[in-house]
C-alpha atoms as a PDB file:
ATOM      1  CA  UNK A   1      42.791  19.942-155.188  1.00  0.00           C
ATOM      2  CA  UNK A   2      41.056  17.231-153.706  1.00  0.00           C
ATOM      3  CA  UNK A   3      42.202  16.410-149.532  1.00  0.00           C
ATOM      4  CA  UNK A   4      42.507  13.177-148.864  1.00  0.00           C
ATOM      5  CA  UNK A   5      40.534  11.688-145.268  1.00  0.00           C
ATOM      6  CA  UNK A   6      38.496  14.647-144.955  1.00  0.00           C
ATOM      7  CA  UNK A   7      35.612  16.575-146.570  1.00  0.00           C
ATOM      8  CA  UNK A   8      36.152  18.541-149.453  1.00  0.00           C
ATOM      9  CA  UNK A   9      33.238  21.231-150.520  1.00  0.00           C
ATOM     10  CA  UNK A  10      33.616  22.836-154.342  1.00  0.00           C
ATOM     11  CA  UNK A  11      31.738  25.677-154.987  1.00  0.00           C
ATOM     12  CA  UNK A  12      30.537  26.187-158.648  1.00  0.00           C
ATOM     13  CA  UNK A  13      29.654  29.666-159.746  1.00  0.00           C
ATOM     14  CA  UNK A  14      28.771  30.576-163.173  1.00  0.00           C
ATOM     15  CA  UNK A  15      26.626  33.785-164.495  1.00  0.00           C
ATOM     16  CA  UNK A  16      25.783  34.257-167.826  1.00  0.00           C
ATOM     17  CA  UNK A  17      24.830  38.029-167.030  1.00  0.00           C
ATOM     18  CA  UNK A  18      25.579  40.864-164.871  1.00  0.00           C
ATOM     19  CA  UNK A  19      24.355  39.176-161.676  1.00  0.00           C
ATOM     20  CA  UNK A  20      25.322  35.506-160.034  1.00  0.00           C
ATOM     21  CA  UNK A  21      21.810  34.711-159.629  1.00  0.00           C
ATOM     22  CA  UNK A  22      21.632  33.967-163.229  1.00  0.00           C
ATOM     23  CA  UNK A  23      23.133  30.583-163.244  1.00  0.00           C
ATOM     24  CA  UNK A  24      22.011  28.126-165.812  1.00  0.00           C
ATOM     25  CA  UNK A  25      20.445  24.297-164.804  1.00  0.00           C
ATOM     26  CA  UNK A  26      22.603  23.051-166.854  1.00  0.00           C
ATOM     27  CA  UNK A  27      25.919  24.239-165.600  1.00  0.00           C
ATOM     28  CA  UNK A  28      27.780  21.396-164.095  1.00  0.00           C
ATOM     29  CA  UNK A  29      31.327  20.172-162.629  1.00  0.00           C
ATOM     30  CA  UNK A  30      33.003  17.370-163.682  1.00  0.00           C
ATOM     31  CA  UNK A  31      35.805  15.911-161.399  1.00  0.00           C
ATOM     32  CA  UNK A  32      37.334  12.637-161.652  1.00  0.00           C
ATOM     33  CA  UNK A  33      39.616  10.987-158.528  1.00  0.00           C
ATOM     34  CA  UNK A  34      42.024   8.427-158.348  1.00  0.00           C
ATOM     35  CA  UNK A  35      41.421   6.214-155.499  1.00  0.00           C
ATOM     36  CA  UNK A  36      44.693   4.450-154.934  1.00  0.00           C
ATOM     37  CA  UNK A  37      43.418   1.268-152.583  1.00  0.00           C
ATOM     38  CA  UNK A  38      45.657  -0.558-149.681  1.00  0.00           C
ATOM     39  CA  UNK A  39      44.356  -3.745-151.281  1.00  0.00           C
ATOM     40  CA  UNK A  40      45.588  -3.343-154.666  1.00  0.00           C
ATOM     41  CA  UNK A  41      45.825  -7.265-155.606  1.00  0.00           C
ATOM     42  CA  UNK A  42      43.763  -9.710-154.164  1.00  0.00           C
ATOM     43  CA  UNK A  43      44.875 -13.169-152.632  1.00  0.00           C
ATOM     44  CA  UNK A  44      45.914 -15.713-155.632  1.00  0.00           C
ATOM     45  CA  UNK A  45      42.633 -17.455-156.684  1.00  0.00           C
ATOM     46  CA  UNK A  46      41.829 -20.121-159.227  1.00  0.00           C
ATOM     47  CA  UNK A  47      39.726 -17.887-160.820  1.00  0.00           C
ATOM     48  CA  UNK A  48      39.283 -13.974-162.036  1.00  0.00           C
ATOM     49  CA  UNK A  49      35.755 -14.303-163.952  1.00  0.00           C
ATOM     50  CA  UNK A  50      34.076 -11.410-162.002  1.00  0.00           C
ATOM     51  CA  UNK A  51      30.322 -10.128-160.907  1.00  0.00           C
ATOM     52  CA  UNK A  52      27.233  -8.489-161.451  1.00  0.00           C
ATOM     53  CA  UNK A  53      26.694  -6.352-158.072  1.00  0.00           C
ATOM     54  CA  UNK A  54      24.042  -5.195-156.380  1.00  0.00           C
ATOM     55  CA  UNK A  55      25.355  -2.311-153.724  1.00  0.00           C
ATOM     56  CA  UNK A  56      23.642  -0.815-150.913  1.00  0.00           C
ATOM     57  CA  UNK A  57      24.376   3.286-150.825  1.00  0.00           C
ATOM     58  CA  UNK A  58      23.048   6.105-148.573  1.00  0.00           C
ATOM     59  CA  UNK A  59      20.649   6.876-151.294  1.00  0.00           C
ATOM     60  CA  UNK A  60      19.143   3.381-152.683  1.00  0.00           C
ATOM     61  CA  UNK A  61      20.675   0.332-154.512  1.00  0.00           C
ATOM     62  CA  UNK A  62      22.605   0.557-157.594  1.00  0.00           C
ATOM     63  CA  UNK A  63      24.340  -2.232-160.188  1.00  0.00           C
ATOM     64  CA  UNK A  64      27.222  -2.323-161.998  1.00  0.00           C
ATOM     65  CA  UNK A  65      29.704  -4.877-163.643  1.00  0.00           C
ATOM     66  CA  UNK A  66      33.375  -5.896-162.735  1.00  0.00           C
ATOM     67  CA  UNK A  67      34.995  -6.094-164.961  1.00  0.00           C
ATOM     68  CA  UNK A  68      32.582  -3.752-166.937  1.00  0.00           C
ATOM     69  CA  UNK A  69      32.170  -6.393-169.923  1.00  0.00           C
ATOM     70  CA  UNK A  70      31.498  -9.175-167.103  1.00  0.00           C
ATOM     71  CA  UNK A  71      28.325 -11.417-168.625  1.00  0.00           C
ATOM     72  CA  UNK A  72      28.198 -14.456-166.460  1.00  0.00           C
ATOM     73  CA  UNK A  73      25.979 -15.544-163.740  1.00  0.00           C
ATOM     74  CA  UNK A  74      27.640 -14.295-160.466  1.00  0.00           C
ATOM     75  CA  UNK A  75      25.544 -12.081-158.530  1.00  0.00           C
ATOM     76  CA  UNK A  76      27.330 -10.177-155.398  1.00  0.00           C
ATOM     77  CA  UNK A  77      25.674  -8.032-152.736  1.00  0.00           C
ATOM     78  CA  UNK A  78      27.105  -5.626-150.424  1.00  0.00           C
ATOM     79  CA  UNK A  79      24.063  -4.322-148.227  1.00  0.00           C
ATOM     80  CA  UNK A  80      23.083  -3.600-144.778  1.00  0.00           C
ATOM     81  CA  UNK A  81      21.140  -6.795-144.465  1.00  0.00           C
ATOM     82  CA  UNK A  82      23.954  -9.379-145.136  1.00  0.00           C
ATOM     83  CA  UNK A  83      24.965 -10.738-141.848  1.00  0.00           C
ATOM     84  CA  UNK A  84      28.031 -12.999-143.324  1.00  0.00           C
ATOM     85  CA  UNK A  85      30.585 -13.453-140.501  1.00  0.00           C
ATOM     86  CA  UNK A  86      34.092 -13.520-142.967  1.00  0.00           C
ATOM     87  CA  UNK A  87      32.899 -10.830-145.540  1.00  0.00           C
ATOM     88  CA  UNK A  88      31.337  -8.291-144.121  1.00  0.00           C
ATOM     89  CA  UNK A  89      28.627  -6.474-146.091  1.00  0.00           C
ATOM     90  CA  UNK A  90      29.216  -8.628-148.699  1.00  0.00           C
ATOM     91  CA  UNK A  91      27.400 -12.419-150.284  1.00  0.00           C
ATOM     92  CA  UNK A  92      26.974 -13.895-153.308  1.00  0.00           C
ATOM     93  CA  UNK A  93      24.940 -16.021-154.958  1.00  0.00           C
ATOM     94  CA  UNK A  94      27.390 -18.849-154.293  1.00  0.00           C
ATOM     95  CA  UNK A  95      28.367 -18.203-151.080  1.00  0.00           C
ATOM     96  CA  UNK A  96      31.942 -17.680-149.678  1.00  0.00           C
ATOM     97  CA  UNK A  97      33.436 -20.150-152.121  1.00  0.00           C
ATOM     98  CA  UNK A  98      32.615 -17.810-154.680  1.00  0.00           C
ATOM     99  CA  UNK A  99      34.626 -14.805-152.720  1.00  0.00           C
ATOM    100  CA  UNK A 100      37.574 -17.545-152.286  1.00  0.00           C
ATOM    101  CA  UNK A 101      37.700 -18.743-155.909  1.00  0.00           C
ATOM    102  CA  UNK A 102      37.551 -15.287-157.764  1.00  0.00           C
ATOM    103  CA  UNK A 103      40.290 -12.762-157.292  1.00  0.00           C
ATOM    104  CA  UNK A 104      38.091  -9.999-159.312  1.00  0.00           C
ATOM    105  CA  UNK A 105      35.370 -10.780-156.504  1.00  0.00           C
ATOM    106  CA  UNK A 106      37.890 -10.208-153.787  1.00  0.00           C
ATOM    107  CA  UNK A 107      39.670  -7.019-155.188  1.00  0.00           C
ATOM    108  CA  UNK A 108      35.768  -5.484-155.354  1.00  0.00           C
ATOM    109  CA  UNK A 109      35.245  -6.484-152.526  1.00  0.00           C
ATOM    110  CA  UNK A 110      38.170  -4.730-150.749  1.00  0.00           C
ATOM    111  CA  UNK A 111      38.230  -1.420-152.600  1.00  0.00           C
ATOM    112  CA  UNK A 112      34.275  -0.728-151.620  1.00  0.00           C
ATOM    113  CA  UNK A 113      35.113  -1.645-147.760  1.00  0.00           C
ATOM    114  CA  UNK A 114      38.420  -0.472-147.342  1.00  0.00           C
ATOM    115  CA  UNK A 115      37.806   2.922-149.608  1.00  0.00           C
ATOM    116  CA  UNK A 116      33.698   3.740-150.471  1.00  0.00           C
ATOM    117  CA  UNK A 117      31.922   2.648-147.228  1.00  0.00           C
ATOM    118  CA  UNK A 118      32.937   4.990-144.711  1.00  0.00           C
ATOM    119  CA  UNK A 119      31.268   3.554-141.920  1.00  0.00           C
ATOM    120  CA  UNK A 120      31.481  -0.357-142.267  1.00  0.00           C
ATOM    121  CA  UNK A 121      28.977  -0.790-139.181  1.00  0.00           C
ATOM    122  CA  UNK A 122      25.928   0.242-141.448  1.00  0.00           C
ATOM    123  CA  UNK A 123      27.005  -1.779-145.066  1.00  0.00           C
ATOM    124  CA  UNK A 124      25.816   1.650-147.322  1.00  0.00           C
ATOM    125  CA  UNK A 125      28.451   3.306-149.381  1.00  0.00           C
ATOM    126  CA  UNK A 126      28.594   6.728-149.567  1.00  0.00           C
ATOM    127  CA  UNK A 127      29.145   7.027-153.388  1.00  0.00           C
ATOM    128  CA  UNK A 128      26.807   5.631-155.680  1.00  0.00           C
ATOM    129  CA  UNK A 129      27.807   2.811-157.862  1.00  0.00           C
ATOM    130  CA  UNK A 130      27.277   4.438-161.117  1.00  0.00           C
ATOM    131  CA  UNK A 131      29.718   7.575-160.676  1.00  0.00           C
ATOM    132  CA  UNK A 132      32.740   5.257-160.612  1.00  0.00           C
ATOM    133  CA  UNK A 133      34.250   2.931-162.350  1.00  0.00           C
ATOM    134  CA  UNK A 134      36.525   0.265-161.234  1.00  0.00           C
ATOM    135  CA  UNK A 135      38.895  -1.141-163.773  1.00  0.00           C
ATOM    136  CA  UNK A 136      40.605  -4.516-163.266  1.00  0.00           C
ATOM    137  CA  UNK A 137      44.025  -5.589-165.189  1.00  0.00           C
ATOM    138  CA  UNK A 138      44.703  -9.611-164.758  1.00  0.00           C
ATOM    139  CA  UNK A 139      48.323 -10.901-164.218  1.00  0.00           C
ATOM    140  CA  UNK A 140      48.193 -14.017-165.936  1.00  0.00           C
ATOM    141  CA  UNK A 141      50.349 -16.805-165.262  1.00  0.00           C
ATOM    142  CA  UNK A 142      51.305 -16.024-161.781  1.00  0.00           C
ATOM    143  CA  UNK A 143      54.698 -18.351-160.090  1.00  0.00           C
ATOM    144  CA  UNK A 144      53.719 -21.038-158.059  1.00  0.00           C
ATOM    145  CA  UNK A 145      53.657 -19.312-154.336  1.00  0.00           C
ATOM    146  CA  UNK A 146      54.838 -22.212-152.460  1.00  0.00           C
ATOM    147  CA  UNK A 147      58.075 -23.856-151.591  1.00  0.00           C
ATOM    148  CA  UNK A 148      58.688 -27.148-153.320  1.00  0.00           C
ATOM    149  CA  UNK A 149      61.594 -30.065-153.362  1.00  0.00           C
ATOM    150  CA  UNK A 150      62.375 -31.955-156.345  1.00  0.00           C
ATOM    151  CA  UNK A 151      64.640 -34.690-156.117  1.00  0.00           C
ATOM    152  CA  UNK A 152      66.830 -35.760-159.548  1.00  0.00           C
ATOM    153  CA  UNK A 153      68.218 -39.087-158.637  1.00  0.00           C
ATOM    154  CA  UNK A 154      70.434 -40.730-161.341  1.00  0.00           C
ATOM    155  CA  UNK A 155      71.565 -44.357-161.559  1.00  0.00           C
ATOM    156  CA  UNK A 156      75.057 -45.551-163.670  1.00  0.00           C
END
């Protein structure tokens, strides 16, 4: 079981023989989590296209695609060298109208801050990019979110 908020150590033994020092290289654990994120839809935007990232970690840079069969031209960053004042850690190629416009951009955006980069003063996340996968699922056709009067005037 996997604790949530604090550090969880798994210790994998496995001996093909009489003694534990006879491991194999190619044992290995597989785990999977479910990260459930405080920012589970993103503000209403005229747009949910997507991005190629680029993503800072502990370890190096990594890439990878939201949605994962995302093939356009937006590029977004999140790296210790962006100094962007309204998203921090994060740019794109477009700028902040880019983050405003695109909902999939947002939602990114808030699950690596809010659940991958445990300490949002140095911009690295402490998982790399390639051992997750972040699924997105659209709502399409989404009420109009502000109050409006109509008037039906009728003349005998």
């Amino acid at each position: 079981m996997i604790a949530g908020n604090q550090s969880n150590t798994i210790e994998l033994k496995i001996g093909n023989g009489t003694s534990e020092n006879n491991a194999s290289d190619y044992d290995k654990i597989l785990y999977t989590l479910l990260i459930l994120s405080n920012y589970s839809y993103s503000k209403v935007a005229p747009y949910a296209q997507g991005c190629n990232w680029s993503v800072e970690y502990t370890q190096g840079f990594d890439n990878f695609l939201v949605p994962e069969n995302y093939s356009g031209e937006n590029r977004c960053f999140y790296n210790s060298t962006i100094d962007n004042d309204e998203f921090e850690c994060a740019d794109t190629n477009k700028g902040n109208e880019l983050f405003e416009d695109d909902a999939i951009i947002q939602a990114t955006y808030y699950l690596l801050r809010e659940n991958f980069d445990k300490n949002p003063d140095d911009c690295r996340l402490d998982i790399k990019a390639s051992d997750y996968y972040i699924s997105t699922m659209l709502m399409p056709s989404v009420p109009f979110l502000y109050y409006t009067r109509a008037e039906f005037l009728s003349w005998k």
